[in-house]
C-alpha atoms as a PDB file:
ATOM      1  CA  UNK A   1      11.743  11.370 -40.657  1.00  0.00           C
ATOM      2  CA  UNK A   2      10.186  11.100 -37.460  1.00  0.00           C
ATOM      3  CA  UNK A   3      12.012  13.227 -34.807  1.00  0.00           C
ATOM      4  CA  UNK A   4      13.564  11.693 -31.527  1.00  0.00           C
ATOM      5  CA  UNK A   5      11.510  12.340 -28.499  1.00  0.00           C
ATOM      6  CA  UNK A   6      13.263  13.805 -25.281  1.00  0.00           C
ATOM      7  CA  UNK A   7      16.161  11.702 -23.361  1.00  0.00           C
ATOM      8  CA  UNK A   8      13.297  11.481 -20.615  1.00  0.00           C
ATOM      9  CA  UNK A   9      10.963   9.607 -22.616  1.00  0.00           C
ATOM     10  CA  UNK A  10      13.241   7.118 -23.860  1.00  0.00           C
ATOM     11  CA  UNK A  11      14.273   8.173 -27.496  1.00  0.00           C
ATOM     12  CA  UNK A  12      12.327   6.161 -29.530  1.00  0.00           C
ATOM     13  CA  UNK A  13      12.586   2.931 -32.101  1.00  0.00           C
ATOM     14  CA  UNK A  14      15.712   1.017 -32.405  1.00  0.00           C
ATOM     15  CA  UNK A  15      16.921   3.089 -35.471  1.00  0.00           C
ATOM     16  CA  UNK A  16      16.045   6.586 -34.190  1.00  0.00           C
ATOM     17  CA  UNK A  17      18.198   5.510 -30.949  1.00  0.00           C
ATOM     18  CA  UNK A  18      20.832   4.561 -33.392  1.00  0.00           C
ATOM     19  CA  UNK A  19      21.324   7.971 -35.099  1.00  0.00           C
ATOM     20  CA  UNK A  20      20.225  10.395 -31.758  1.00  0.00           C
ATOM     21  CA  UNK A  21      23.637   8.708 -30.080  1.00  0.00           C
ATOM     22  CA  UNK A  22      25.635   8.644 -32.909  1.00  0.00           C
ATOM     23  CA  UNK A  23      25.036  12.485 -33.853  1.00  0.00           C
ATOM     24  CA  UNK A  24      25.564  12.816 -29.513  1.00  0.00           C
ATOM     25  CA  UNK A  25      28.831  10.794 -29.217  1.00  0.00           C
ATOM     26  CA  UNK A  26      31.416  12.887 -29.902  1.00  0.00           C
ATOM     27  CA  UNK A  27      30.200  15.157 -27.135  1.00  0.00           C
ATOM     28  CA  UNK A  28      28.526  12.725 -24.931  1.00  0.00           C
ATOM     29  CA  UNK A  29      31.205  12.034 -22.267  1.00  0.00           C
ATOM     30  CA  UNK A  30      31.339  15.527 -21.803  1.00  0.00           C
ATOM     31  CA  UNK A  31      28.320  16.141 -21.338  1.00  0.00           C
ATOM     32  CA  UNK A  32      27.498  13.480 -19.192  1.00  0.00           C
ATOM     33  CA  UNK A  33      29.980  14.650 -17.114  1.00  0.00           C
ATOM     34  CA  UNK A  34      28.073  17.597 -17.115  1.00  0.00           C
ATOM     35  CA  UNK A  35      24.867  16.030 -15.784  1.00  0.00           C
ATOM     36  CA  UNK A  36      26.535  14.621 -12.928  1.00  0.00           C
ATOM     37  CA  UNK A  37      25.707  11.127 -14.113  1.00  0.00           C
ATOM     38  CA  UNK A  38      27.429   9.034 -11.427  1.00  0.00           C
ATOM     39  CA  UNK A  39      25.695   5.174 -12.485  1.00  0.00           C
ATOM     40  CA  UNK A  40      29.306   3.755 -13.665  1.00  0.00           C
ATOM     41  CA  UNK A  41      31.390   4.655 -10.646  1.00  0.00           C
ATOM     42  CA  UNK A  42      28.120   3.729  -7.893  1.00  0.00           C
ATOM     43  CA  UNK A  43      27.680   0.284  -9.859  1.00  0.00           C
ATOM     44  CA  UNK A  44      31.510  -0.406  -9.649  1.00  0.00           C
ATOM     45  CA  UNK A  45      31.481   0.238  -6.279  1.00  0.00           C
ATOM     46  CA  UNK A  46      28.864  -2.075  -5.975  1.00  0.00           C
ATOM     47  CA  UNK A  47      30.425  -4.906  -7.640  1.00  0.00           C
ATOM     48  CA  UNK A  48      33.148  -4.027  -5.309  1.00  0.00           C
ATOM     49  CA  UNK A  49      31.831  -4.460  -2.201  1.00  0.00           C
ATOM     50  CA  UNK A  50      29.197  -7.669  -3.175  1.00  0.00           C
ATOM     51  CA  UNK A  51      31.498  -9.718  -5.840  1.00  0.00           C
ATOM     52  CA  UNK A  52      34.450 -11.116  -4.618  1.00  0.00           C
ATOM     53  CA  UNK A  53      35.406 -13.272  -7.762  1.00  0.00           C
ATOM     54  CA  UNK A  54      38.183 -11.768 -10.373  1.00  0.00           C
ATOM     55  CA  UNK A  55      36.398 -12.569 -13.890  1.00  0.00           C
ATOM     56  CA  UNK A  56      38.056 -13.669 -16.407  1.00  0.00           C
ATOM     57  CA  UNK A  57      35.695 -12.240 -19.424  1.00  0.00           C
ATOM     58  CA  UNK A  58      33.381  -9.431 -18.757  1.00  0.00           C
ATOM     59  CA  UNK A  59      30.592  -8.561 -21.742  1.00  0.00           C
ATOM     60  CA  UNK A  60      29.316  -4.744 -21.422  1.00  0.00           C
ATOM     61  CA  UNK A  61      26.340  -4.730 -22.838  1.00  0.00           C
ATOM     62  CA  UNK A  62      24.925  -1.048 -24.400  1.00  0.00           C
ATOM     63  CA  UNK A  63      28.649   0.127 -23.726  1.00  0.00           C
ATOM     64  CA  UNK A  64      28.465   3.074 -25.610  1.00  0.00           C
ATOM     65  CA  UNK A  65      31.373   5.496 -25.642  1.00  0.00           C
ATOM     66  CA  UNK A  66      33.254   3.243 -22.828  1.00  0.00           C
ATOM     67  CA  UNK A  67      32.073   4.828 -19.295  1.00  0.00           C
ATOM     68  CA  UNK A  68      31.470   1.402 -17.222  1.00  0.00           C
ATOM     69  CA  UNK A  69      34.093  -0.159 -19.644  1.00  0.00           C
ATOM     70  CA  UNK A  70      36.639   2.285 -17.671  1.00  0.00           C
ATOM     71  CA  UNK A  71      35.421   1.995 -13.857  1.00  0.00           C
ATOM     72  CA  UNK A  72      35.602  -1.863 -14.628  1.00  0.00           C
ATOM     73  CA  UNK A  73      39.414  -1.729 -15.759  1.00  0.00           C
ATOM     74  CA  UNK A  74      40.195   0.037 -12.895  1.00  0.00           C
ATOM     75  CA  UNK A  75      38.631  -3.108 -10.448  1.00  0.00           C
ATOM     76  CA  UNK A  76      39.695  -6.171 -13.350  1.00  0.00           C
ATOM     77  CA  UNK A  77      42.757  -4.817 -14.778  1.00  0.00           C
ATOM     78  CA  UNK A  78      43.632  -8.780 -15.880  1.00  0.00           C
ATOM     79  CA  UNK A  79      39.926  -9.233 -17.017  1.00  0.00           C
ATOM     80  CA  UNK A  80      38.933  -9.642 -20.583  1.00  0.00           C
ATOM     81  CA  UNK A  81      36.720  -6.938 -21.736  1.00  0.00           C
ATOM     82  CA  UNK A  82      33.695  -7.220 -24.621  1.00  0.00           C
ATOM     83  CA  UNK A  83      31.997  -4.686 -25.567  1.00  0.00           C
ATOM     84  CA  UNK A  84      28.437  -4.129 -27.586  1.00  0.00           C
ATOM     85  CA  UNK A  85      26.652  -1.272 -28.964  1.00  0.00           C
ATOM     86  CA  UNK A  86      24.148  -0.143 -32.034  1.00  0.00           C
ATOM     87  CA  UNK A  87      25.832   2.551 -32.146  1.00  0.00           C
ATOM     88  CA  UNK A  88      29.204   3.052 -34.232  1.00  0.00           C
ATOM     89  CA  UNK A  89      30.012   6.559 -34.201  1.00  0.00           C
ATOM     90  CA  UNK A  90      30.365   5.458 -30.148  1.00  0.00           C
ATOM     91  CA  UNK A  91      32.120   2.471 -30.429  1.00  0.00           C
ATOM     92  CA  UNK A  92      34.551   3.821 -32.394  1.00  0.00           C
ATOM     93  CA  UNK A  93      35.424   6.431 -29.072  1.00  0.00           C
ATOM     94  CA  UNK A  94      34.935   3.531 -27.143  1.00  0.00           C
ATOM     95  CA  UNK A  95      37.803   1.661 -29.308  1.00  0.00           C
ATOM     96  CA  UNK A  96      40.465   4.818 -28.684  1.00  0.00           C
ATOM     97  CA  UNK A  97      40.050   4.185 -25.146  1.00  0.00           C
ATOM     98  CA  UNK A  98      41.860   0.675 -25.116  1.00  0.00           C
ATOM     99  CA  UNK A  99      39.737  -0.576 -22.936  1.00  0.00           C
ATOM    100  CA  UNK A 100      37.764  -3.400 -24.643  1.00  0.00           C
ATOM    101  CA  UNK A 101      39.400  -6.751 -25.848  1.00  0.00           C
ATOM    102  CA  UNK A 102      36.707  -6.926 -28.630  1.00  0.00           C
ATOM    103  CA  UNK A 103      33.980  -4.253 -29.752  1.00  0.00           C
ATOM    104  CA  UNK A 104      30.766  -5.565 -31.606  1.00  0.00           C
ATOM    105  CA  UNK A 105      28.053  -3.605 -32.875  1.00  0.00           C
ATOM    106  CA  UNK A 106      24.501  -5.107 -32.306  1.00  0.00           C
ATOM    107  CA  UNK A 107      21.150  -4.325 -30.522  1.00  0.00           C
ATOM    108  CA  UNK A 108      21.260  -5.999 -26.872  1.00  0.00           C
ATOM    109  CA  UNK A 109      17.891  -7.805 -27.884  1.00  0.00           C
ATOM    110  CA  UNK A 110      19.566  -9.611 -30.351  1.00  0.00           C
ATOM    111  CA  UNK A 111      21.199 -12.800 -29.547  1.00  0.00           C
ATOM    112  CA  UNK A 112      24.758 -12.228 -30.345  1.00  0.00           C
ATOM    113  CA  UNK A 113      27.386 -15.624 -30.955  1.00  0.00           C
ATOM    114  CA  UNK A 114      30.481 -16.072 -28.827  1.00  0.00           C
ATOM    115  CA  UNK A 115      32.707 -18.468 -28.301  1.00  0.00           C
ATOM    116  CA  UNK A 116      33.273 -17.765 -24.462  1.00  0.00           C
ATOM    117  CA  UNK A 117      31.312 -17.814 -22.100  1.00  0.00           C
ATOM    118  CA  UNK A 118      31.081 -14.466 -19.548  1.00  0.00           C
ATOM    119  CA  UNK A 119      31.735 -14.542 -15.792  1.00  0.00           C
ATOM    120  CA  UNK A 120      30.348 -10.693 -15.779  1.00  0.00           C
ATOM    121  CA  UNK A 121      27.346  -9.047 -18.049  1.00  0.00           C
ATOM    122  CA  UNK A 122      26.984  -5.459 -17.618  1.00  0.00           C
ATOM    123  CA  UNK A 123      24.411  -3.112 -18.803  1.00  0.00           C
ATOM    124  CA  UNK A 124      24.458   0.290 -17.074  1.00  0.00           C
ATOM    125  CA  UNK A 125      22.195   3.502 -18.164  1.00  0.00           C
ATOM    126  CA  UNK A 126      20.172   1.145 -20.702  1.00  0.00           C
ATOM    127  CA  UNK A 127      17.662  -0.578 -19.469  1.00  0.00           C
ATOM    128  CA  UNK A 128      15.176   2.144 -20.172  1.00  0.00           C
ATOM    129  CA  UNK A 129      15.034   1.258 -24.027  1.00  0.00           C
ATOM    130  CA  UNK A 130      14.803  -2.371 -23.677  1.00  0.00           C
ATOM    131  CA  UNK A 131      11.592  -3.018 -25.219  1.00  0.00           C
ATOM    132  CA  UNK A 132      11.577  -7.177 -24.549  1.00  0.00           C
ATOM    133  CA  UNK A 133      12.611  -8.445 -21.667  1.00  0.00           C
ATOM    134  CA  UNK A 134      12.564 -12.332 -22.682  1.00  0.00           C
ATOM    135  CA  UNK A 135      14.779 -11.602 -24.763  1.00  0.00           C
ATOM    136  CA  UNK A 136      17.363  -9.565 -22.983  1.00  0.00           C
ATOM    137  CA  UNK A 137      16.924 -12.252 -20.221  1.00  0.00           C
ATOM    138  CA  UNK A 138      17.421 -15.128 -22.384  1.00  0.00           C
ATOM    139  CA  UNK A 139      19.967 -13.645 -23.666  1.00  0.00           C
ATOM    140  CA  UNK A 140      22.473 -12.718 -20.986  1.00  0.00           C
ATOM    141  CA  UNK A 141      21.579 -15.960 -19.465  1.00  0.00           C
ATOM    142  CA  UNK A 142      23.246 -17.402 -22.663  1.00  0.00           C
ATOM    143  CA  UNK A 143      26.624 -15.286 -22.422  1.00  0.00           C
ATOM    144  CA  UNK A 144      26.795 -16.550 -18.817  1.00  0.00           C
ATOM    145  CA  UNK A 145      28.546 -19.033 -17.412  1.00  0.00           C
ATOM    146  CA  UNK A 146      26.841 -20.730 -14.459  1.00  0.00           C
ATOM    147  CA  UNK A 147      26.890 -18.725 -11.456  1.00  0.00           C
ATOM    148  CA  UNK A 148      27.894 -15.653 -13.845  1.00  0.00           C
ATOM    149  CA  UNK A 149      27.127 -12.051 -12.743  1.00  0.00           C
ATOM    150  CA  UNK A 150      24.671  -9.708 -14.596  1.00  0.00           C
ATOM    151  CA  UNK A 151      24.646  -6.357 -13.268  1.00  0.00           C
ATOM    152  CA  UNK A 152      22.119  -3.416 -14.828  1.00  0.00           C
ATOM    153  CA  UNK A 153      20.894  -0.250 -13.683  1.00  0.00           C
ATOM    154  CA  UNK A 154      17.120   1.230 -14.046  1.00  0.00           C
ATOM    155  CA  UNK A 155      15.528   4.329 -13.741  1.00  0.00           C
ATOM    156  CA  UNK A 156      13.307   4.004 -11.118  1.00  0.00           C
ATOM    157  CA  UNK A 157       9.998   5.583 -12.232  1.00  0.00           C
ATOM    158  CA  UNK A 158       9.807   3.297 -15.185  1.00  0.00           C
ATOM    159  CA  UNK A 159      10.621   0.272 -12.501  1.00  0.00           C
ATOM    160  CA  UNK A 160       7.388   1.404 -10.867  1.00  0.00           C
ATOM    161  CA  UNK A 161       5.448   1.678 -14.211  1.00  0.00           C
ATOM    162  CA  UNK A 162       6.730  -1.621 -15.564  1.00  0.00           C
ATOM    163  CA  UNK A 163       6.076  -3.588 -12.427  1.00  0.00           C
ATOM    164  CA  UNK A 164       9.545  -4.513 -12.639  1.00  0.00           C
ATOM    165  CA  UNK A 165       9.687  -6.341  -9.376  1.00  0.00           C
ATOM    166  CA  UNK A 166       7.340  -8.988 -11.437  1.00  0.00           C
ATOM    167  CA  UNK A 167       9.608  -9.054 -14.266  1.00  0.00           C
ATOM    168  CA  UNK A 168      12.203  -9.971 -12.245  1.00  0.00           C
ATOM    169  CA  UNK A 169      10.127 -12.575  -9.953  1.00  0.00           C
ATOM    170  CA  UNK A 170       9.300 -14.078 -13.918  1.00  0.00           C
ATOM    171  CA  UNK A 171      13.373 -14.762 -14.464  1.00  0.00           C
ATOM    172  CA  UNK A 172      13.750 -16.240 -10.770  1.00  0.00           C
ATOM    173  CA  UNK A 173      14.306 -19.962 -11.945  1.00  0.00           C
ATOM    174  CA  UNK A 174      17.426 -18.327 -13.652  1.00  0.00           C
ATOM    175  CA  UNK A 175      18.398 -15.662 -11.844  1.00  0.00           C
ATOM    176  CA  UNK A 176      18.857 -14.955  -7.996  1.00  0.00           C
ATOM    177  CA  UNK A 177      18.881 -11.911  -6.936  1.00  0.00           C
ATOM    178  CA  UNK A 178      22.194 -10.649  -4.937  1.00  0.00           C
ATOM    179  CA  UNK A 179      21.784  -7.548  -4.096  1.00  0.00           C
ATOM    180  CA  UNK A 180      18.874  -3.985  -5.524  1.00  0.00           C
ATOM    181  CA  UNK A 181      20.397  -0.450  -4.308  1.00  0.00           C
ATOM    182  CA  UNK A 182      18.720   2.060  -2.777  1.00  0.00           C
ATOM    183  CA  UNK A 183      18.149   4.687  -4.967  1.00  0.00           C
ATOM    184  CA  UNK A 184      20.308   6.706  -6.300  1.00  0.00           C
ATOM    185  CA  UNK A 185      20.087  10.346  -8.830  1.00  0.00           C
ATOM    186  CA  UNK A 186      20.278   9.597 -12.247  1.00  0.00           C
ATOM    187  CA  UNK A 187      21.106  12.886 -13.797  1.00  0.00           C
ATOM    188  CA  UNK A 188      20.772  15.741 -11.242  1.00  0.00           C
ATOM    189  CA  UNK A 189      22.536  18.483 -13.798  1.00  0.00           C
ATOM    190  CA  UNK A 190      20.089  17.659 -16.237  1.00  0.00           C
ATOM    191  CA  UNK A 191      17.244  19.911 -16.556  1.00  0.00           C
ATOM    192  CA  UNK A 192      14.826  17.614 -17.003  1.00  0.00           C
ATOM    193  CA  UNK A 193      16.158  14.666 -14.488  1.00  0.00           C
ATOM    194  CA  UNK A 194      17.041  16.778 -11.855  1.00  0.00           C
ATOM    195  CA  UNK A 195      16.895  14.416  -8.532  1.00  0.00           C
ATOM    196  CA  UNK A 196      13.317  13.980  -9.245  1.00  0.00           C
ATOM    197  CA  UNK A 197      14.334  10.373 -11.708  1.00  0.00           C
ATOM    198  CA  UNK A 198      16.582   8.013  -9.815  1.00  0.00           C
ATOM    199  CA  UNK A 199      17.973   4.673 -10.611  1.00  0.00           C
ATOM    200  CA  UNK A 200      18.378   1.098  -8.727  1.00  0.00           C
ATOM    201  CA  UNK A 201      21.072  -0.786  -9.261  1.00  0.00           C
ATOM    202  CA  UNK A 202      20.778  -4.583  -9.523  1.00  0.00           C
ATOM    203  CA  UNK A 203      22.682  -7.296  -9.310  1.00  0.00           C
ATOM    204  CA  UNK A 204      21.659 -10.602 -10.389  1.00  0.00           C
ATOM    205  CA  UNK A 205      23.411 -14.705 -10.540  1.00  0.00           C
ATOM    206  CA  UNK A 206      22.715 -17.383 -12.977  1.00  0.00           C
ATOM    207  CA  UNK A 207      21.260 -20.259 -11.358  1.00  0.00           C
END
């Protein structure tokens, strides 16, 4: 079997991510916590202070164990919560939280069928394995309703690698962008993070 590579570098394929987190999720709130790893409560504050509408259905995309599920019930108490993940060991600690209305396991690239449509995607702390970003794209513009929020975080030295500003100039006939962050430490605990890799946050609007 071909072994994981380091946390920096992305994990690996689909299916290697799969089992690394679902071996890691029993202890992976802890030790995020740990780390320092402060993305959930800085892009909740963000949504804070630049979205003033109450959604009614949020998706959380890559919503692992439930950390941005919980700093989003704390500003949408009333709101509707989905949540998606490939990984099940995490979903099922997301599940004993009670935060999400409806849990699905699936791979953010794939198109996934609802019968809502989302005034809020979220996908915090997981843009870094995304390895097609039509297809992401595409596909949150799909769980959107018009006008609909998407709000993701990115490390910042693969931003600069990707060219992401282009990628994001690419989706501009669909999305508009509200509002990048400065940047901000990813995990500074983390021995191999430190403050040296940072993160933006973005938010984004469906034309």
């Amino acid at each position: 079997m071909t072994k994981p590579k380091s946390l920096l570098d992305g994990i690996g394929s689909i299916s290697i991510t799969k089992k690394y987190y679902d071996d890691w999720s029993e202890k992976y709130d802890q030790t995020l916590d740990q780390w320092k790893y402060q993305a959930p409560k800085k892009s909740s504050f963000l949504l804070k202070q630049e979205i003033k509408i109450k959604p009614d259905y949020i998706l959380d995309l890559a919503c692992g164990t439930g950390l941005f599920g919980i700093e989003l019930k704390k500003i949408y108490q009333k709101s509707k919560i989905y949540g998606s993940d490939i990984s099940y060991k995490s979903i099922q600690i997301a599940k004993q939280k009670k935060i999400y209305d409806n849990l699905e396991k699936y791979n953010f690239e794939n198109k996934h069928i609802y019968q809502i449509k989302f005034d809020l995607v979220s996908m915090i702390g997981s843009m870094t394995y995304c390895k097609n970003f039509d297809k992401l794209f595409e596909n949150v513009k799909f769980y959107l309703k018009k006008k609909g929020i998407f709000i993701f975080s990115h490390r910042l030295d693969l931003w600069l690698n990707q060219d992401f500003d282009k990628i994001l100039q690419k989706f501009s006939k669909d999305f508009k962008i509200l509002n990048i962050s400065r940047p901000y430490n990813y995990l500074p605990l983390n021995k191999d993070f430190k403050n040296k890799i940072k993160i933006r946050i973005v938010l984004l609007q469906k034309c």
